[in-house]
Protein backbone atom coordinates (compact mmCIF):
# COMPACT_ATOMS: atom_id res chain seq x y z
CA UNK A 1 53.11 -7.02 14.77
CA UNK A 2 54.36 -7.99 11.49
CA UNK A 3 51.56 -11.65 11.88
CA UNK A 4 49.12 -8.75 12.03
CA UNK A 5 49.49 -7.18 9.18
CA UNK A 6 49.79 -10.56 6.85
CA UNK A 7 46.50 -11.57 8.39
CA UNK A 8 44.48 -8.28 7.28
CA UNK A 9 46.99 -8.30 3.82
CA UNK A 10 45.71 -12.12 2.99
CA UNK A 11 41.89 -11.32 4.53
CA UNK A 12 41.65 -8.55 2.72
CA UNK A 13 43.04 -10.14 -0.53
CA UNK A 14 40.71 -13.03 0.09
CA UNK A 15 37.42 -10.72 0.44
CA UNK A 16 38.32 -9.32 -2.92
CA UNK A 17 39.51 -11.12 -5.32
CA UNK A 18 37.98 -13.95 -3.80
CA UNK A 19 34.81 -11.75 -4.59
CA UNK A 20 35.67 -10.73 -7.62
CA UNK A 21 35.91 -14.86 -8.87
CA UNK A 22 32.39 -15.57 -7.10
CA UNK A 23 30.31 -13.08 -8.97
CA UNK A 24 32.41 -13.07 -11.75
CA UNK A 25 32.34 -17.05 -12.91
CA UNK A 26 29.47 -17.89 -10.24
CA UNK A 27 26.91 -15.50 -10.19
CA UNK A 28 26.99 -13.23 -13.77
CA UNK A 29 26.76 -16.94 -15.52
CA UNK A 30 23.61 -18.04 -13.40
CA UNK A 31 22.28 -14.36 -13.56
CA UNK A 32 22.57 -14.35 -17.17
CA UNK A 33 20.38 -17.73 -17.41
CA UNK A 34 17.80 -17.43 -15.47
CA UNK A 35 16.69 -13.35 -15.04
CA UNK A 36 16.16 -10.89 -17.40
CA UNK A 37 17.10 -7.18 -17.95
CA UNK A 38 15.07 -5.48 -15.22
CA UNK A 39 15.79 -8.49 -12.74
CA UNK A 40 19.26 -8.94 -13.66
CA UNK A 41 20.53 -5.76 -13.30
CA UNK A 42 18.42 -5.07 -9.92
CA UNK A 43 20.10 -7.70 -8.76
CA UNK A 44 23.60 -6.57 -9.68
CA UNK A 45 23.16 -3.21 -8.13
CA UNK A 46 22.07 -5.06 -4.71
CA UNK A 47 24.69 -7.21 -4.94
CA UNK A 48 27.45 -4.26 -5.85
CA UNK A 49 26.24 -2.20 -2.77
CA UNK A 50 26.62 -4.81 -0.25
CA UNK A 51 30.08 -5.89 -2.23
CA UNK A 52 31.44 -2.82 -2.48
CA UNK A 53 31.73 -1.73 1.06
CA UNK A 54 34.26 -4.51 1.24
CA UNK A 55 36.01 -3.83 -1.38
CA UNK A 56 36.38 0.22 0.06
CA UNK A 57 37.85 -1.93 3.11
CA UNK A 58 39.92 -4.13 1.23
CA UNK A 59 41.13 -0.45 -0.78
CA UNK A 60 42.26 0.60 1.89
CA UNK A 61 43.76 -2.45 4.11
CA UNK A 62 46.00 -3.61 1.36
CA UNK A 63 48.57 -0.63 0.98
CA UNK A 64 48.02 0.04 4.46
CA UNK A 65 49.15 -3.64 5.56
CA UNK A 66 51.64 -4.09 2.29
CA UNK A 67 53.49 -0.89 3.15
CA UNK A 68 53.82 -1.84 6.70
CA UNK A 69 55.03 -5.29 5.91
CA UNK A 70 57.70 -3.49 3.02
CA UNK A 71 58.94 -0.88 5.64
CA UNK A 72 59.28 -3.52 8.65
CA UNK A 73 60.65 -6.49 7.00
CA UNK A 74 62.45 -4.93 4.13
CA UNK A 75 63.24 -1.29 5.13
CA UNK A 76 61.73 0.12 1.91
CA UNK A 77 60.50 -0.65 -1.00
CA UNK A 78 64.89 -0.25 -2.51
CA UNK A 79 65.19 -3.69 -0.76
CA UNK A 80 62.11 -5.48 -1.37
CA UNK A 81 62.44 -8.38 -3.31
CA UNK A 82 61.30 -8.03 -7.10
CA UNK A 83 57.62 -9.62 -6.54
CA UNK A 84 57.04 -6.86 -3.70
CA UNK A 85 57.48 -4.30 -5.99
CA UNK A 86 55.46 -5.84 -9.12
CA UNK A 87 52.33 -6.26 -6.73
CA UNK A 88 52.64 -3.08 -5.12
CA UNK A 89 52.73 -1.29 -9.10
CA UNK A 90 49.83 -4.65 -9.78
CA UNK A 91 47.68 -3.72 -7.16
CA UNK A 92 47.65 0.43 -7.85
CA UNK A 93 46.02 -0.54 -10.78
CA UNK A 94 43.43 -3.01 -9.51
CA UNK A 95 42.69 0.33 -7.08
CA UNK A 96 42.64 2.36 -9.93
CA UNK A 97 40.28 -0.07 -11.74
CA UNK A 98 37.83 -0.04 -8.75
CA UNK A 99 37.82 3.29 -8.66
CA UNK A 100 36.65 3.85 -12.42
CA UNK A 101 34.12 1.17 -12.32
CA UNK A 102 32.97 2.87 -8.57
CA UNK A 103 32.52 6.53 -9.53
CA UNK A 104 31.56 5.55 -13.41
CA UNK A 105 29.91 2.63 -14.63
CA UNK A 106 28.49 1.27 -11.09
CA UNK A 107 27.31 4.98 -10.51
CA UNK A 108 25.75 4.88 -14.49
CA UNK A 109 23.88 1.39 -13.37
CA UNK A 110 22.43 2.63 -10.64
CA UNK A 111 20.93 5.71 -11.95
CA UNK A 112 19.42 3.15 -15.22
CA UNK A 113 18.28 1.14 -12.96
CA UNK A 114 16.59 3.38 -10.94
CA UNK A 115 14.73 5.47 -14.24
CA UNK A 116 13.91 1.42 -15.14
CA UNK A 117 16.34 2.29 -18.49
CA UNK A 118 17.65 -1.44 -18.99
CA UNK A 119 19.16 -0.68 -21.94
CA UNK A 120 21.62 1.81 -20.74
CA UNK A 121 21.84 -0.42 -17.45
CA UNK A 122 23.00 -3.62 -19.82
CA UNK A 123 26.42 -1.07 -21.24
CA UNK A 124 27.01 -0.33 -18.24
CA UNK A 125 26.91 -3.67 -16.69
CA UNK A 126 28.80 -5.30 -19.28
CA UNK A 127 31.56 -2.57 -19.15
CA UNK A 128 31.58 -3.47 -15.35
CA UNK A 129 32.21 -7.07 -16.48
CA UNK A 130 35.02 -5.72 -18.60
CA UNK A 131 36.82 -4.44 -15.85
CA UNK A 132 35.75 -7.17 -13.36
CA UNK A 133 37.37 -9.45 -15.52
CA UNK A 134 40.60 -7.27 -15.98
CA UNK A 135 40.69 -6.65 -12.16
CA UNK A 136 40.26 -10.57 -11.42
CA UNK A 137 43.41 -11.60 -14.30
CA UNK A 138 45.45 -9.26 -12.27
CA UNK A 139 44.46 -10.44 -8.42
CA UNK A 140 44.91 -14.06 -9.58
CA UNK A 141 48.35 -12.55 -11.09
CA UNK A 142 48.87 -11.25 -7.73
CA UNK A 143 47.88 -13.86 -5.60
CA UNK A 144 50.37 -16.30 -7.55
CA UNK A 145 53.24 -13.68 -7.30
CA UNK A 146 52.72 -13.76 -3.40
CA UNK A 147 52.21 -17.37 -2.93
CA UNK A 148 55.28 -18.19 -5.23
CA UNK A 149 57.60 -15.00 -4.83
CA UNK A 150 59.60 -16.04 -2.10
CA UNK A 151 60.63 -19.63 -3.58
CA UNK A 152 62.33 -17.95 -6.54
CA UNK A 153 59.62 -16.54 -9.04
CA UNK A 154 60.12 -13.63 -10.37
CA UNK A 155 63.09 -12.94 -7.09
């Protein structure tokens, strides 16, 4: 049971910080080039809505999966290793993150976008970016932590 909930820990990882780098040094770069403010921005807001469903899943697969792996290979989080317990406080704040930029700026952008107010549309965009790039720093942080924790870093 325990292969199960690595694969839906690492999938789930994968989806979104693996998202997160796509749209963040991909897609915001070419975006930014080629289309402007009313085209941009629409864009942005299709491409958070069909993102974001993902990273709901991804929300909610990671503690779910992390805390089963902490309870059935370590007994608790008391006896988890170091790098358990500095991606478990890492990734409440990448949730935390998400949340703000879900239920504030992504919320503002839509409602710009839909009254065709690019202006307002651009803050909130780039404080999505803001956080984006926060949120990414942190999964990368994470990712290393949990490819390198058990050979010594941070043990």
């Amino acid at each position: 049971m325990n292969a199960i909930a690595i694969a839906l820990h690492l999938l789930a990882t994968v989806v979104w910080v693996g998202g997160m780098f796509f749209a963040y040094m991909a897609l915001r770069p070419a975006a930014a080039t080629i289309l402007q403010a009313p085209e941009r921005l629409t864009l942005w807001v299709h491409t958070f809505k069909r993102f974001f469903p993902w990273v709901w899943v991804s929300v909610v697969l990671l503690p779910a999966s992390g805390y089963w792996m902490v309870f059935d290979v370590f007994n608790g989080l008391a006896t988890a290793p170091k790098s358990v317990n500095i991606m478990q406080g890492l990734g409440i704040v990448m949730i935390l993150i998400y949340l703000h930029v879900y239920f504030a700026p992504y919320r503002r952008l839509c409602n710009a976008v839909e009254h065709a107010d690019w202006d307002a549309g651009g803050k909130q965009l780039a404080m999505i970016r803001k956080l984006i790039a926060v949120n990414l720093i942190i999964g990368l942080i994470v990712v290393a932590i949990a490819g390198a924790g058990r050979y010594g870093l941070l043990a």
